[in-house]
Structure formats: C-alpha cells, structure tokens
Protein backbone atom coordinates (compact mmCIF):
# COMPACT_ATOMS: atom_id res chain seq x y z
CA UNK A 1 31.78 12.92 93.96
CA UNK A 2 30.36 9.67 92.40
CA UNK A 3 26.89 9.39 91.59
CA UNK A 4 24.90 5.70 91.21
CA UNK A 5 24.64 3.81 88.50
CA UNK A 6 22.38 0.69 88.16
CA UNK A 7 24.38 -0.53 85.49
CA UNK A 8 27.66 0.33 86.89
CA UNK A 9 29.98 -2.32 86.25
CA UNK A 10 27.38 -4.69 84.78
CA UNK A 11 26.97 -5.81 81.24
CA UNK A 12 27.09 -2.83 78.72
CA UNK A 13 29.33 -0.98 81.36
CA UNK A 14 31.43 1.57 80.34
CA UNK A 15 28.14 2.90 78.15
CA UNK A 16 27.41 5.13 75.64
CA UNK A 17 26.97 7.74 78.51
CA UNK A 18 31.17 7.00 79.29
CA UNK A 19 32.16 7.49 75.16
CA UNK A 20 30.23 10.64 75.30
CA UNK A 21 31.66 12.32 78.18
CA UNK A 22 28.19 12.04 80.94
CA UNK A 23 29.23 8.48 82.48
CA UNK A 24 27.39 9.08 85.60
CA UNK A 25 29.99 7.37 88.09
CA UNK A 26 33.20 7.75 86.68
CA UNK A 27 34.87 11.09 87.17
CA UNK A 28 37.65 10.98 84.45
CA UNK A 29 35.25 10.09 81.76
CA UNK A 30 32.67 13.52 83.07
CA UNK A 31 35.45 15.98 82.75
CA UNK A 32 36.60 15.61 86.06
CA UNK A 33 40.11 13.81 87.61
CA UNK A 34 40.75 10.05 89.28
CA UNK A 35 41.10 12.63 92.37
CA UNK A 36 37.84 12.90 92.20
CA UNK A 37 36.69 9.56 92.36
CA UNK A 38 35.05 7.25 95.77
CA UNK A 39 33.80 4.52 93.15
CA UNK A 40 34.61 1.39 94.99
CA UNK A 41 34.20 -1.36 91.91
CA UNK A 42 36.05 -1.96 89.10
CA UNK A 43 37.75 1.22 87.65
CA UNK A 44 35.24 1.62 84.58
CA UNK A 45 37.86 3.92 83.16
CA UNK A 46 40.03 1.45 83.05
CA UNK A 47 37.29 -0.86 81.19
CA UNK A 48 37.33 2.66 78.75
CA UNK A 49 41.04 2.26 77.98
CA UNK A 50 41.08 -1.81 77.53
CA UNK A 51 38.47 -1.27 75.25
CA UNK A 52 39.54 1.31 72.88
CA UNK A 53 38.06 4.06 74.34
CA UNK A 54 34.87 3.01 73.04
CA UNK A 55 31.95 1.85 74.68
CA UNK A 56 31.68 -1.90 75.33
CA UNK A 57 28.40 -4.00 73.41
CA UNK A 58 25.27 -3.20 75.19
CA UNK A 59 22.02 -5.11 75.44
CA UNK A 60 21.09 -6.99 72.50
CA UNK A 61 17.03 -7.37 70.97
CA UNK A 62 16.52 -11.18 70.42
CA UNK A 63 13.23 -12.65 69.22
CA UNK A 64 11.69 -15.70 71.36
CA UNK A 65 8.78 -17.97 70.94
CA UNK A 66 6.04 -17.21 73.37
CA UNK A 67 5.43 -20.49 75.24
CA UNK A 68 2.56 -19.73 76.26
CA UNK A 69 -0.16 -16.92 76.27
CA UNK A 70 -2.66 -16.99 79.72
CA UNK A 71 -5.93 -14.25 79.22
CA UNK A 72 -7.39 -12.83 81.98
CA UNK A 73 -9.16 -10.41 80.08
CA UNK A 74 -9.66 -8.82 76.79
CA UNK A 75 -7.18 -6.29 78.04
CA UNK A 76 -4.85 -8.35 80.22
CA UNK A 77 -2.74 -11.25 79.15
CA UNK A 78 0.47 -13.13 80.57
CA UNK A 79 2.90 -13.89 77.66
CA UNK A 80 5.14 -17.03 78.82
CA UNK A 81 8.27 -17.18 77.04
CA UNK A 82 10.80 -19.44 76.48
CA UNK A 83 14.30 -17.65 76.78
CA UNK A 84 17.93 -18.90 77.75
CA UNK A 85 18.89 -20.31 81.60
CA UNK A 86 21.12 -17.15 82.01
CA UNK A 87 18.73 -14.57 80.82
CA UNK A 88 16.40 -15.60 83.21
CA UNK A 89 18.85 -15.24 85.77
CA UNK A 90 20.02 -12.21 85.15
CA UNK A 91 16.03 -11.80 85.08
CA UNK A 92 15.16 -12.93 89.08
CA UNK A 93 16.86 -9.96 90.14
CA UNK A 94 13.94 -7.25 91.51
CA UNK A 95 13.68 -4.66 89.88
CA UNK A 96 14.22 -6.10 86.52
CA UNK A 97 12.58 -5.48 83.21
CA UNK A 98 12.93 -5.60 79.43
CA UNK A 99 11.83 -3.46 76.62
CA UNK A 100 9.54 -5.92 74.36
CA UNK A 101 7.61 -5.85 71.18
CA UNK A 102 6.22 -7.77 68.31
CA UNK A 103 8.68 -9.41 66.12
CA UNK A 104 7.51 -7.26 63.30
CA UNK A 105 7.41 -3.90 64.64
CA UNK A 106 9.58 -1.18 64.09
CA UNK A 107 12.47 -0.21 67.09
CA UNK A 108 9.94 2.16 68.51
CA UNK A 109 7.39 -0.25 69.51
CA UNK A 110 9.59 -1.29 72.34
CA UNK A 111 7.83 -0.90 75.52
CA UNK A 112 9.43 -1.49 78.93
CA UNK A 113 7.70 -4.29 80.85
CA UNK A 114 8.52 -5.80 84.35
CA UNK A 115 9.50 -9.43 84.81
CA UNK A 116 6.79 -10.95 86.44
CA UNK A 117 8.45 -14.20 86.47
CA UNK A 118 11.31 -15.78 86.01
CA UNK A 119 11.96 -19.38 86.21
CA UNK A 120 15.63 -20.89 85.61
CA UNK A 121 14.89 -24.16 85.67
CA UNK A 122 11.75 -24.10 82.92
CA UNK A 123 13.92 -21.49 80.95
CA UNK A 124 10.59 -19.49 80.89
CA UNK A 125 10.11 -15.41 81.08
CA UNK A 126 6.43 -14.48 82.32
CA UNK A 127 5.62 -11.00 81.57
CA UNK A 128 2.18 -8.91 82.00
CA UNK A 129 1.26 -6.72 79.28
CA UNK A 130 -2.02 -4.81 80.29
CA UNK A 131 -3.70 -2.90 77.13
CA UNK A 132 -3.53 0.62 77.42
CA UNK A 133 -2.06 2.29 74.42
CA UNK A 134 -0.55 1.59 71.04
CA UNK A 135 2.37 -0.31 72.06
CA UNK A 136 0.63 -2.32 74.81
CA UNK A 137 -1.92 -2.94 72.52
CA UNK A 138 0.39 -4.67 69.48
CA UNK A 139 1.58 -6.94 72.47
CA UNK A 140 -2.04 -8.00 73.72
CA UNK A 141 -2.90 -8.92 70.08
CA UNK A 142 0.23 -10.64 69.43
CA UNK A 143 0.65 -14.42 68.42
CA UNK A 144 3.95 -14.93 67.24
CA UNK A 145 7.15 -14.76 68.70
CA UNK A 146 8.09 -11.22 70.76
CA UNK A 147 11.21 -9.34 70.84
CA UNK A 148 13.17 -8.79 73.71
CA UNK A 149 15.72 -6.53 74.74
CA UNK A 150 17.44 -6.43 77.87
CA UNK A 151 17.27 -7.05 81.14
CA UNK A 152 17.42 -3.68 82.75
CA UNK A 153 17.38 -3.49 86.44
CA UNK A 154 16.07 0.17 87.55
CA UNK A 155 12.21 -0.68 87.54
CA UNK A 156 11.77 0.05 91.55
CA UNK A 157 12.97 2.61 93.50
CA UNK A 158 13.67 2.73 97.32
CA UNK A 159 15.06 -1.07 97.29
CA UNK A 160 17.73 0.28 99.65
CA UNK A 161 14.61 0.57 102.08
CA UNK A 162 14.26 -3.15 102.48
CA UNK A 163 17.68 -3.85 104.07
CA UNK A 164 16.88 -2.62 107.08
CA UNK A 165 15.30 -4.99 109.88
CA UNK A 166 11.63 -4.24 110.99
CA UNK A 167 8.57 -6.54 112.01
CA UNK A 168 6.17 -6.02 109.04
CA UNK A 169 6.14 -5.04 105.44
CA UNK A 170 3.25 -3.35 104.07
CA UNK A 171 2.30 -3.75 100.55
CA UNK A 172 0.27 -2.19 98.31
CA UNK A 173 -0.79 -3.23 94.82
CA UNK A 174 -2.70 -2.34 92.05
CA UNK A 175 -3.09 -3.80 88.53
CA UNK A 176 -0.26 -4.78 86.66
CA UNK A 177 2.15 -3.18 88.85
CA UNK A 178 2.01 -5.89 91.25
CA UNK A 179 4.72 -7.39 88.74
CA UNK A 180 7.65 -6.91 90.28
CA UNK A 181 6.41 -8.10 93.61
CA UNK A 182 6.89 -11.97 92.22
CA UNK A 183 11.03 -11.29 92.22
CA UNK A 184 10.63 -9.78 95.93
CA UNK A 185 8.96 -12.57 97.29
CA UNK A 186 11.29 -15.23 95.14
CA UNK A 187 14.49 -13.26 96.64
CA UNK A 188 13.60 -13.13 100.10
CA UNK A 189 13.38 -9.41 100.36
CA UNK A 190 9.63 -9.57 101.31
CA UNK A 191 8.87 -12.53 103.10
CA UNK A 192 4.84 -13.49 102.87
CA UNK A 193 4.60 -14.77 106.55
CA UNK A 194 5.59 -11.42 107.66
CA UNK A 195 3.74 -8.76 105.12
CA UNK A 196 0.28 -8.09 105.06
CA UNK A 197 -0.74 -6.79 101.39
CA UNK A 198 -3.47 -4.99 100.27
CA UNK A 199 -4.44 -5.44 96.45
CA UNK A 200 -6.65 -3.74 94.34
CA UNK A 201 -7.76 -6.41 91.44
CA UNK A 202 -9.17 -4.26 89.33
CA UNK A 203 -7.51 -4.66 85.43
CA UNK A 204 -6.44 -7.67 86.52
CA UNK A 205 -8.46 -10.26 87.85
CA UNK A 206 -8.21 -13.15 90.80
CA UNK A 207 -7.46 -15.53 88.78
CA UNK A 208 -3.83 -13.93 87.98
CA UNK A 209 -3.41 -13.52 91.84
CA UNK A 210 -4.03 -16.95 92.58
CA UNK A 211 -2.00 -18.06 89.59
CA UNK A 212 1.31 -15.81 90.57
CA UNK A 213 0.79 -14.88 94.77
CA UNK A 214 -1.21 -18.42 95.64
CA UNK A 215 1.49 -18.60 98.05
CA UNK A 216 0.92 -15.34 99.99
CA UNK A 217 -1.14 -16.75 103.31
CA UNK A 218 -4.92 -15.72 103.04
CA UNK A 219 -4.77 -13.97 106.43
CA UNK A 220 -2.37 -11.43 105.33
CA UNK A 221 -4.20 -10.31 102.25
CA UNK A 222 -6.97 -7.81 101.64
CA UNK A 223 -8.62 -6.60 98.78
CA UNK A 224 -10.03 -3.72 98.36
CA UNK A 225 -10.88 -0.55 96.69
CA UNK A 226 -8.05 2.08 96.61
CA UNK A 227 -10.12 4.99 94.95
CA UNK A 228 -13.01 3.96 97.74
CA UNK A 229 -11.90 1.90 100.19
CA UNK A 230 -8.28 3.75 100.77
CA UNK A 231 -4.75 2.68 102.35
CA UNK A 232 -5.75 2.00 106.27
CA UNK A 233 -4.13 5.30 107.07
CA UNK A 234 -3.78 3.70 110.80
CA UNK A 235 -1.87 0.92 109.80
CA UNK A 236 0.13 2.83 107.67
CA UNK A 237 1.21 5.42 110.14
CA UNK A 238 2.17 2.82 112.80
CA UNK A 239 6.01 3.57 111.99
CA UNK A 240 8.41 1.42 111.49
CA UNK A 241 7.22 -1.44 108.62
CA UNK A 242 8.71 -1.51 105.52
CA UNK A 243 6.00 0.16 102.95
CA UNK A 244 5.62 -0.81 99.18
CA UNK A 245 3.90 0.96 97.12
CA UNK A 246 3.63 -1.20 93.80
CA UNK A 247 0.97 1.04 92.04
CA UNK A 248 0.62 3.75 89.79
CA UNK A 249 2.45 7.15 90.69
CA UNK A 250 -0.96 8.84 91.31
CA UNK A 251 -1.82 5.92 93.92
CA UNK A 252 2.57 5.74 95.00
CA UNK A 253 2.54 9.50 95.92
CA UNK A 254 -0.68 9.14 98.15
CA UNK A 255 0.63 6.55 100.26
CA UNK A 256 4.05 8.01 100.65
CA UNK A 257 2.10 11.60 101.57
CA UNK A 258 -0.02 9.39 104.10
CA UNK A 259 3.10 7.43 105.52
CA UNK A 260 5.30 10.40 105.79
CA UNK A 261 8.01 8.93 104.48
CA UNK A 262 9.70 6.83 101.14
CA UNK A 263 8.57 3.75 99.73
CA UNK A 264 9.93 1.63 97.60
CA UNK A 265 7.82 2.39 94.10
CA UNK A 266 8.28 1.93 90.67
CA UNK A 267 10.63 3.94 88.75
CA UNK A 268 8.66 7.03 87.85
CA UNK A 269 10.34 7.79 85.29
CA UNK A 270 9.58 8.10 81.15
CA UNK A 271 10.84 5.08 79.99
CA UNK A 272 12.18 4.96 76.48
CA UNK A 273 15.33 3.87 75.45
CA UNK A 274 16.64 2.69 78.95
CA UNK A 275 20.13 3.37 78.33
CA UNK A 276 20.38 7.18 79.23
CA UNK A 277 20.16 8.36 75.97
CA UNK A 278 16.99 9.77 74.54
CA UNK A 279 16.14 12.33 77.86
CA UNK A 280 12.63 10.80 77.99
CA UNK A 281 13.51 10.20 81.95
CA UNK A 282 15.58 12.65 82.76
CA UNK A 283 14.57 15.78 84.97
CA UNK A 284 16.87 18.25 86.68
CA UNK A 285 18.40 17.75 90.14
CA UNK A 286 18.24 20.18 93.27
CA UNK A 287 21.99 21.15 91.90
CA UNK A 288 20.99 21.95 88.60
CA UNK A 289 22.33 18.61 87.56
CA UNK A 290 20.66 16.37 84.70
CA UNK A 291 19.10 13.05 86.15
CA UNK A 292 18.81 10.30 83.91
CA UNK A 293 15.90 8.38 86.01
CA UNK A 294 16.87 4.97 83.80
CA UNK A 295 20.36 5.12 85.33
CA UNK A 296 20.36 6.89 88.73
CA UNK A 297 17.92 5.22 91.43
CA UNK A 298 17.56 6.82 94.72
C-alpha cells in the first residue's frame, strides 16, 4: 500500500530515498512488487529506469542578493530577496519553505524558513527570520547576499482540512509562524472576509502585521495574549469551522486538545536536511514503520 509523498512526482522525484531502496510511494523501489502499487501519478519507477537507476538532480543552493532588509526589532527582520519568476512560483504554493543561510557559512548553517511572500511579478522572496539560536542569529546579522536552497513544500500539516466547505475559518497566530498564512490567503484557501483570526504580536510587532495582513478586515481580527488571554474555548468548540493553528507546537497542541479535533499546523517535525535523509524528523509509526516527517504529511 502506497504511502504520501510531498515530493512525489515533483522536482528531485525519484530521490535519494528511491536509489536507496526507502522511496516512500513506490513499491518496486521498497522491496515490494508493481502488484503492490495504488500510486495514481506518473510511475516513479519508471522515472528510476529512464534515468539510470539513479536518482534524478535534486534541489540546488543558489546565492541571491537581498533586496531589501525591513527590522522590526533587534530580533526580527524581513529579508526581501530578489530570486527568479519561476522560483517564486514554485514558492506561492502553501506550505512552502527553503533552507537559507549566509553566503559564507558552512552547509550546516542551513535553516528551514517559511515563505512569507512571494511575489512573481517583482521577482521578490520575503522571508522572516526571528533570532533565536545560532543559525537564526547569522541570518538576523546578515548583510550580504543569502543562500537558498529549495523550495520544499511540507511546512503545514492538515492542508487536506481546508477542502472541505464550512462557514468560518478560525485562525490562530503567534510570532513568526504566522508566515505561511500570507500563501493561504494569496491562494484562496483562507479567504479574510470569512475567517476571524486571533494573533498574538508578541516577537513580532504591528508594524509587520500591517505590512503583510493590512488586508485582513479589522472586524475579524483580535489580538491578544495566548499565555493570558487564551483561545476563546467557546468559539473554538462551536464545530464545524476550519481551525488553524499557525503557532508553536506547545501553543498547536493546546488548541487541537481544546477543539477536539486536527488542525492544520506546522510541520512538527526536526527539520534538517529536508530530503529524508539525515532522521532528524523521523519518528516511528503505529506499525512500527519509520516516518520521515519532511516527506510524509498527514
């Protein structure tokens, strides 16, 4: 039976994970048979065999100027970038995000980051880098041009949640987490007329808001406290709105608990080398199965 795959027949598909024997969709190249196989896309063993048997070129690191660098604090800053039409196409898509660092630091430097915009038509990449460890805080200082690698798509999980038709969509933010939020609202998954958001400000500030959500309608946004103010437990209980949870997993875990049900959150898994490789994200399954959180989201 096929597991998913964000990256199933996408660029860098058939993977490293497919050479090595652990491609997560494709049966033949797991150590199972074609009769095992309900993938409905392009036969990625066949994409093995035209190939070589060798894994196709992944993601490549390119360096770009920053454009642009917008401070809303000593420990928050937008980096505006100026990067090719078709990356930031590939980039619109929610969920997305790239592993970045400073020009001059070494490959393990590379920190994942969420597009927080993406504009075609500027050729610019906005992304948030908050300071809160080594890595984030070689980006915050930085002044030169920034290395990029990507775009990965498995930031948020639960997206499947959003297809379905309901009156209201509840989100919640927090920080820099709100991020991906700017590629929901730009794709029409979360329209602003008919959300109501709550959003905690602090490390960021209301300038940012007003910079990146001045479009969200006043009347459908609140700001408040999480740690004292809470997640209107009535209002999240009422049943049947779409719930995001664009926060921290302490913060994501407390309003699923509360709502009773799934959310769409971000990816809580270890990011690290984003291509299934390293184990930072993996955990095991309720099958005994290894889960590669960077690949698989539920």
């Amino acid at each position: 039976m096929n597991k998913k795959c964000v990256d199933a027949g996408r660029e860098g598909c058939p993977c490293v994970l497919a050479e090595s024997g652990n491609c997560m969709v494709c049966s033949r190249l797991s150590g199972g048979s074609c009769n095992d196989c309900s993938w409905q896309g392009v036969c990625i063993y066949s994409l093995f065999l035209q190939n070589g048997r060798k894994r196709v070129s992944g993601r490549r690191s390119e360096v770009f100027a920053v454009k642009e660098i917008r401070t809303y604090s000593e420990d928050f800053k937008v980096f505006v970038l100026s990067v090719p039409r078709g990356l930031c196409q590939r980039a619109a898509r929610p969920g997305s995000f790239v592993f970045a660092k400073r020009k001059e630091d070494r490959d393990w430097f590379g920190m994942p980051v969420s597009v927080l915009k993406s504009d075609p038509e500027r050729q610019e990449l906005h992304l948030g880098i908050y300071n809160c460890g080594p890595k984030s805080n070689n980006l915050v200082m930085n002044q030169g041009p920034m290395e990029i690698r990507g775009i990965y798509y498995s930031a948020l999980s639960g997206l499947s949640l959003l297809q379905k038709v309901t009156p209201r969509t509840l989100v919640y933010a927090k920080g820099v987490a709100i991020a991906p939020l700017r590629n929901l609202i730009d794709s029409g998954l979360v329209k602003p007329e008919k959300a109501y958001f709550y959003i905690d400000i602090s490390k960021v500030s209301l300038d940012f808001i007003k910079d990146y959500f001045g479009d969200i309608p006043v009347d459908n946004m609140e700001f408040r406290e999480f740690i004292i103010d809470g997640f209107d437990r009535k209002r999240l209980t009422s049943g049947s709105d779409n719930i995001l949870a664009l926060t921290s997993p302490f913060y994501s875990d407390r309003i699923e608990k509360t709502a009773g049900r799934a959310c769409v959150r971000p990816n809580k898994g270890n990011m690290c080398c984003g291509e299934g490789i390293c184990g930072a994200c993996t955990h095991t399954g309720e099958l005994g199965e290894t889960v590669r959180t960077c690949k698989f989201i539920p």
